[in-house]
PDB file of N, CA and C in Angstrom:
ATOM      1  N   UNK A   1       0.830  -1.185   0.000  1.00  0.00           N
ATOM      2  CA  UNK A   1       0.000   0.000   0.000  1.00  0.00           C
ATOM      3  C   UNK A   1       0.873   1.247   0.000  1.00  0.00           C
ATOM      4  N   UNK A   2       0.253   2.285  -0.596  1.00  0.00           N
ATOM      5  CA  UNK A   2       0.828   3.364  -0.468  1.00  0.00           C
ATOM      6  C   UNK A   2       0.790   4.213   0.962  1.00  0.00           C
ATOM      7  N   UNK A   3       1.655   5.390   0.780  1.00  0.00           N
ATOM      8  CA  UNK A   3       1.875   6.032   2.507  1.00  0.00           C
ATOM      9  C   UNK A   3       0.367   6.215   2.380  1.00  0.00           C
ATOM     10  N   UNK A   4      -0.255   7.121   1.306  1.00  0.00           N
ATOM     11  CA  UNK A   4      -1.943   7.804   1.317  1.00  0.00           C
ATOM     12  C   UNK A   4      -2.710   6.698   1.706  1.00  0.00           C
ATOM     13  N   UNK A   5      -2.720   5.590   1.125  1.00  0.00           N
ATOM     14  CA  UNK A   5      -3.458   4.699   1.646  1.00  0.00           C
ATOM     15  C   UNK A   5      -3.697   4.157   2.932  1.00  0.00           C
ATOM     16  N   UNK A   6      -2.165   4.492   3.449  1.00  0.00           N
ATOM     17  CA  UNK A   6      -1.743   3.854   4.930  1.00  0.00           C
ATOM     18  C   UNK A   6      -2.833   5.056   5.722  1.00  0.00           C
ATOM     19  N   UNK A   7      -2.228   6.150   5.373  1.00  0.00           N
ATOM     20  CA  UNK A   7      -3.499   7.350   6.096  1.00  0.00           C
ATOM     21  C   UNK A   7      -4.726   7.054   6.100  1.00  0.00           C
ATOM     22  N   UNK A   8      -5.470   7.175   5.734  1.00  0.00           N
ATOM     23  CA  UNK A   8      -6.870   6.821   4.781  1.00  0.00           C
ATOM     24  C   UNK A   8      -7.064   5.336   6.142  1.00  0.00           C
ATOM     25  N   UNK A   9      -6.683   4.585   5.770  1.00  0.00           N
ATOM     26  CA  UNK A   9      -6.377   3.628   7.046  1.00  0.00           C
ATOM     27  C   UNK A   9      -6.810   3.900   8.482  1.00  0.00           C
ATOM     28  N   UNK A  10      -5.318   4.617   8.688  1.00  0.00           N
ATOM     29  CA  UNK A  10      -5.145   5.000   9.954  1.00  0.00           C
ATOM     30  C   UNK A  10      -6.333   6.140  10.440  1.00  0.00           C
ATOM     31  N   UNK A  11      -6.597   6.802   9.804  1.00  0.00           N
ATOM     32  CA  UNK A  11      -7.813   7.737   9.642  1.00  0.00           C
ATOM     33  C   UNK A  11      -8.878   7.150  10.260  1.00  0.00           C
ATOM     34  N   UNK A  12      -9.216   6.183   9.471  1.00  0.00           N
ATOM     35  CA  UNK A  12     -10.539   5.587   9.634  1.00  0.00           C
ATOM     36  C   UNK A  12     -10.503   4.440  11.146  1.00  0.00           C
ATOM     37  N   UNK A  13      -9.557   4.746  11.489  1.00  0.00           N
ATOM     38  CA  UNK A  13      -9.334   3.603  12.745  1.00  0.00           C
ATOM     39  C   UNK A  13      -9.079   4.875  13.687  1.00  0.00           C
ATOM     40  N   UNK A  14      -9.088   5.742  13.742  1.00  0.00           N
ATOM     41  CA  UNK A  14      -9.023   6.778  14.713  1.00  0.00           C
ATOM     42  C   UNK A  14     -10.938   7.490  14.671  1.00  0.00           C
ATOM     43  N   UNK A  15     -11.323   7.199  13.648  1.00  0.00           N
ATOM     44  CA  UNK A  15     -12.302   7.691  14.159  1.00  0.00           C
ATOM     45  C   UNK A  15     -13.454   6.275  14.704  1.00  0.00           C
ATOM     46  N   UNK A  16     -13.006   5.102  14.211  1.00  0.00           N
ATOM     47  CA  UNK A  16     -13.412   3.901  14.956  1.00  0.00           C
ATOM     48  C   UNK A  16     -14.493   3.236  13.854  1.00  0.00           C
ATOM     49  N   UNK A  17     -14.616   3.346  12.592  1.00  0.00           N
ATOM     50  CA  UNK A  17     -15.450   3.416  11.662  1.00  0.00           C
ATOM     51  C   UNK A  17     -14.857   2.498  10.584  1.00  0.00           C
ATOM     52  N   UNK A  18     -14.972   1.218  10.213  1.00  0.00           N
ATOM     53  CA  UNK A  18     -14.440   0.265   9.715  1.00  0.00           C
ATOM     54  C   UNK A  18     -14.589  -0.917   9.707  1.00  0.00           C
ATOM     55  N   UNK A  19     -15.109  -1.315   8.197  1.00  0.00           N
ATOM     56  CA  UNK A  19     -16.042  -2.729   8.454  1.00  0.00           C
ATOM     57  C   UNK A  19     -14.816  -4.354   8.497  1.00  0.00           C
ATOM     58  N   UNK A  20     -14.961  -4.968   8.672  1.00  0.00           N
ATOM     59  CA  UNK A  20     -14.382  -6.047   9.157  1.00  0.00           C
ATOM     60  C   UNK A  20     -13.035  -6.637   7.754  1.00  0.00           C
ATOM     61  N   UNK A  21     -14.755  -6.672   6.972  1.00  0.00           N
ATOM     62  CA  UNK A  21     -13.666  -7.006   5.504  1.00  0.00           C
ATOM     63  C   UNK A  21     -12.830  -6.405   5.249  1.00  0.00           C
ATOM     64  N   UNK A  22     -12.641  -4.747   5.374  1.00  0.00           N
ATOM     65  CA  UNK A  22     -11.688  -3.745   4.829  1.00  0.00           C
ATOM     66  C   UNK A  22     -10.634  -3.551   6.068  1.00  0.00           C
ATOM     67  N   UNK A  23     -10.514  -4.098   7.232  1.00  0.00           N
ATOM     68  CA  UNK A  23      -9.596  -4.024   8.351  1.00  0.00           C
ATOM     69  C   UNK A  23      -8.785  -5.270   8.070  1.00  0.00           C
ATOM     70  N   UNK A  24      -9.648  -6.251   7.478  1.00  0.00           N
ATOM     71  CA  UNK A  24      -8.728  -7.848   7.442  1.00  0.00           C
ATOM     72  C   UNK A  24      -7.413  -7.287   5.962  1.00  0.00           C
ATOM     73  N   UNK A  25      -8.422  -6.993   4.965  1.00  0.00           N
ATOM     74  CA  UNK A  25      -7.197  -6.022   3.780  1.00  0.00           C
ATOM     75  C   UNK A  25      -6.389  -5.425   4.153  1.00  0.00           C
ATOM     76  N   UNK A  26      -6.770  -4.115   4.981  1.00  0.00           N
ATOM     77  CA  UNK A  26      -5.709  -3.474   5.198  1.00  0.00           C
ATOM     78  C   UNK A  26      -4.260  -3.961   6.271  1.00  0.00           C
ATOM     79  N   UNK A  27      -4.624  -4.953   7.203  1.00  0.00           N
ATOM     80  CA  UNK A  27      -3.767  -6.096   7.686  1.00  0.00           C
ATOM     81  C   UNK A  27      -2.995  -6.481   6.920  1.00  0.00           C
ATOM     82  N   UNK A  28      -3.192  -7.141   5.677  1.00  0.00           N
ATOM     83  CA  UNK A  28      -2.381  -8.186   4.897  1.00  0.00           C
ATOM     84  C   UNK A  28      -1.680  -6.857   4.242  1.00  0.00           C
ATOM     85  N   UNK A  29      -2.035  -5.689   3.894  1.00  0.00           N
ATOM     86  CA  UNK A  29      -1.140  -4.894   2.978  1.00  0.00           C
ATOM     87  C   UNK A  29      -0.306  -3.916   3.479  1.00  0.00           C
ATOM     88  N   UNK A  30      -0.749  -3.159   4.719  1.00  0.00           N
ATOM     89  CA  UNK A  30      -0.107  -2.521   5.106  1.00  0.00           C
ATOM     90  C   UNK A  30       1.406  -2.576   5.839  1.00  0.00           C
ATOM     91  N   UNK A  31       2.216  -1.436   5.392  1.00  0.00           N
ATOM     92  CA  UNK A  31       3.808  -1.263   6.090  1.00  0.00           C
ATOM     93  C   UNK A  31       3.965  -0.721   7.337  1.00  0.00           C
ATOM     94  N   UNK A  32       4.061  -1.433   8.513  1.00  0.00           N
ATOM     95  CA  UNK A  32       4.281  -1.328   9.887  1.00  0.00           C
ATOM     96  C   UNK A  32       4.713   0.011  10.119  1.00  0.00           C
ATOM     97  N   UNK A  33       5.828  -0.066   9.276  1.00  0.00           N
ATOM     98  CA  UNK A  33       6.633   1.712   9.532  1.00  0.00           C
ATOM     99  C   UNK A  33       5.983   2.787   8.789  1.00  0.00           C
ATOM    100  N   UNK A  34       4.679   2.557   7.816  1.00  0.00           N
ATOM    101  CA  UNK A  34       4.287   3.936   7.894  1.00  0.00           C
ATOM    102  C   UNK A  34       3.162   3.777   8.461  1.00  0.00           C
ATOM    103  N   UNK A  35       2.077   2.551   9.142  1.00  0.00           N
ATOM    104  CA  UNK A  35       1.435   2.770   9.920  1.00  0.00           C
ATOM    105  C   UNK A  35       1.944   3.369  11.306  1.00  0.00           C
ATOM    106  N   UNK A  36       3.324   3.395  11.677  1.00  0.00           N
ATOM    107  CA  UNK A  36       3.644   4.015  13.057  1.00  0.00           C
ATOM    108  C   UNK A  36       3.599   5.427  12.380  1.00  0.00           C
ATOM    109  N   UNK A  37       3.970   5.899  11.223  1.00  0.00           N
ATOM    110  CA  UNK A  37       3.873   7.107  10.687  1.00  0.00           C
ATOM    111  C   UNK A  37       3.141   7.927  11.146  1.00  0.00           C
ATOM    112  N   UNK A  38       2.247   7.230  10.091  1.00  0.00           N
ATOM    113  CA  UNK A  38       0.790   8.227  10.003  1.00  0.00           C
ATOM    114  C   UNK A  38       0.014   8.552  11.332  1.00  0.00           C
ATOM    115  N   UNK A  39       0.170   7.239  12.441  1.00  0.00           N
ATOM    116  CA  UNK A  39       0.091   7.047  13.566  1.00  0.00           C
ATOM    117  C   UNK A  39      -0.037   8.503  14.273  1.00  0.00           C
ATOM    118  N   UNK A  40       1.444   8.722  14.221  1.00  0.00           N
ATOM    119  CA  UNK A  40       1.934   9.631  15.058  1.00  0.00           C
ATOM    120  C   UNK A  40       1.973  10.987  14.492  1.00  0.00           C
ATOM    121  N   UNK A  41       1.627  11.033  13.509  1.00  0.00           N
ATOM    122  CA  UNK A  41       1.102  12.345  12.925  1.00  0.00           C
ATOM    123  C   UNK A  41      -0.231  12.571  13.275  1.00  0.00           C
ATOM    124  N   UNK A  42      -1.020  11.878  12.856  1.00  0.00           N
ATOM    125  CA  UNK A  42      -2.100  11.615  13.455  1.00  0.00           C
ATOM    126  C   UNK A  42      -2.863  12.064  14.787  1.00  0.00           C
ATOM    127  N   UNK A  43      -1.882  11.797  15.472  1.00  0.00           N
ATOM    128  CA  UNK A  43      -1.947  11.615  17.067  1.00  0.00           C
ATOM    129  C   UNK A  43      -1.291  13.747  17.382  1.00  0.00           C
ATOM    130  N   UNK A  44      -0.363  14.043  16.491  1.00  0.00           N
ATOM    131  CA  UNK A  44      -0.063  15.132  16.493  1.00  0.00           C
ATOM    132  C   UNK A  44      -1.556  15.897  15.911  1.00  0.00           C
ATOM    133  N   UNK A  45      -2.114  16.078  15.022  1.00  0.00           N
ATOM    134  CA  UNK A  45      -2.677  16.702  14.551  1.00  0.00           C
ATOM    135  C   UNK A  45      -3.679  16.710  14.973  1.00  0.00           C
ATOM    136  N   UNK A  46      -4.506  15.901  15.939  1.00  0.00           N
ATOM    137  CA  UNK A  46      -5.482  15.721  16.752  1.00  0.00           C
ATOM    138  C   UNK A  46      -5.300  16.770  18.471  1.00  0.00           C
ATOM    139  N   UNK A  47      -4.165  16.407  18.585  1.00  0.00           N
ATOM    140  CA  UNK A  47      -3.295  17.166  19.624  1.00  0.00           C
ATOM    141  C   UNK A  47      -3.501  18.904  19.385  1.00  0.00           C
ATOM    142  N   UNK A  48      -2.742  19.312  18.122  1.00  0.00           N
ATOM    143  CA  UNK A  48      -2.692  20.402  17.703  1.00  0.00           C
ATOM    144  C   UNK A  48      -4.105  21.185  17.550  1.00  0.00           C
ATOM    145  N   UNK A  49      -5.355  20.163  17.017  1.00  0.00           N
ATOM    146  CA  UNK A  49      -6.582  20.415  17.179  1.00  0.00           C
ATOM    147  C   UNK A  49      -7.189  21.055  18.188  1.00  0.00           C
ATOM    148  N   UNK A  50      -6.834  20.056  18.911  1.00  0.00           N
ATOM    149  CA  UNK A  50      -7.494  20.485  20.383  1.00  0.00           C
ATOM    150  C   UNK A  50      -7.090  21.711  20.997  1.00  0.00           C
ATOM    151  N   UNK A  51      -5.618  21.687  20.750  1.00  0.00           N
ATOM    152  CA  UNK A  51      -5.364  22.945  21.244  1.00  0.00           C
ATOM    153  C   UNK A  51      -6.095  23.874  20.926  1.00  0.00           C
ATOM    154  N   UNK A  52      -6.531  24.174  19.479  1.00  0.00           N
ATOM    155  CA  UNK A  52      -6.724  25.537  19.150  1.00  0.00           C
ATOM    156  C   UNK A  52      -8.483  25.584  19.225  1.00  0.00           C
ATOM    157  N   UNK A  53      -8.646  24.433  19.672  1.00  0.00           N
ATOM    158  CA  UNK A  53      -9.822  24.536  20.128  1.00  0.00           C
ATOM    159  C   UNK A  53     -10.116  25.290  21.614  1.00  0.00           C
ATOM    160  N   UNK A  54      -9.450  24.628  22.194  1.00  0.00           N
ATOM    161  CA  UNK A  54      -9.591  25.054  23.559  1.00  0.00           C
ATOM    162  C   UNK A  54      -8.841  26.797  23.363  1.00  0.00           C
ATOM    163  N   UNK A  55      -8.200  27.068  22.725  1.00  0.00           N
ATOM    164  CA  UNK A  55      -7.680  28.954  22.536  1.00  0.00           C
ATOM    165  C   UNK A  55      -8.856  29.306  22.172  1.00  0.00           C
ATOM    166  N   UNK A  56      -9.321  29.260  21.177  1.00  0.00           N
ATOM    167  CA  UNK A  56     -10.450  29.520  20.806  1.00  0.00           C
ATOM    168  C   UNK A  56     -11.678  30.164  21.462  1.00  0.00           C
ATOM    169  N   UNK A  57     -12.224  28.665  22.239  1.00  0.00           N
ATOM    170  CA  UNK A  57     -13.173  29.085  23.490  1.00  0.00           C
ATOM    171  C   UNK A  57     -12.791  30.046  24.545  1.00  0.00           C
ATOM    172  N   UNK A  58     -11.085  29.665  24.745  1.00  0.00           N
ATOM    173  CA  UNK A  58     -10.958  30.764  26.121  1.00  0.00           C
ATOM    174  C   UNK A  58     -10.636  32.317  25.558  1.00  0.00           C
ATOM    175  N   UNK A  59     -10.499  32.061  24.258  1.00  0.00           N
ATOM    176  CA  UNK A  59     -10.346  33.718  23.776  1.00  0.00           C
ATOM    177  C   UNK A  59     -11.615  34.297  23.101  1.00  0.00           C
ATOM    178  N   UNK A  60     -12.216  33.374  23.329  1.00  0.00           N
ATOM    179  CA  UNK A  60     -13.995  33.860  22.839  1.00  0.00           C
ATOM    180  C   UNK A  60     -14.453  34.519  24.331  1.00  0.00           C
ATOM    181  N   UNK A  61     -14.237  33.842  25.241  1.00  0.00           N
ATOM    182  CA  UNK A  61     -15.074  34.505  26.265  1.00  0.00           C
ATOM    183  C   UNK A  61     -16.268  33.129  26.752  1.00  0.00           C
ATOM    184  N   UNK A  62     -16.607  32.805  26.379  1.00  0.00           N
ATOM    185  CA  UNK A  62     -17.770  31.860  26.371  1.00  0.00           C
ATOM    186  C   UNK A  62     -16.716  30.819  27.879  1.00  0.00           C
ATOM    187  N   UNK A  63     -15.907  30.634  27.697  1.00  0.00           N
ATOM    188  CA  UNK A  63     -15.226  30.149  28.811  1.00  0.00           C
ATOM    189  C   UNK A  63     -14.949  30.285  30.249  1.00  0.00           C
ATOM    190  N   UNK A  64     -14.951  31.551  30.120  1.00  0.00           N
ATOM    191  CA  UNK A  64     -14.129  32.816  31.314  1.00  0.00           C
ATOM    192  C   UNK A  64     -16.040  33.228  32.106  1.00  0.00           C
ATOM    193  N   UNK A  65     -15.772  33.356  33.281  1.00  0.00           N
ATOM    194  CA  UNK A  65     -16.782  34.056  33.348  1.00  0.00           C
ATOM    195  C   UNK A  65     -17.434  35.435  34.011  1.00  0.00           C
TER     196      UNK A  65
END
């Protein structure tokens, strides 16, 4: 599989959404080292999310009271 594919993957297993048949595929094809990849980008960009979520609210005001 390709790295995009490996994403696309990893994607769909972070949001928990993935039918049986297409998890057993992506098993047999996928590369360990860019599933730790995407992984951890992943895991960054979810991170980074949140952050600016939470700035967001506390610089809206809606937070503070």
């Amino acid at each position: 599989m390709s790295f995009a594919q490996t994403v696309k993957a990893v994607a769909w297993s972070f949001l928990g959404i993935r039918k049986r048949a297409g998890y057993e595929q992506d098993v047999q094809k996928l590369n360990p080292v860019h599933v730790i990849v995407a992984g951890i980008i992943g895991a960054i960009l979810f991170i980074l999310a949140l952050l600016a979520l939470v700035r967001w609210v506390v610089g809206s005001g809606v937070a503070g009271g």
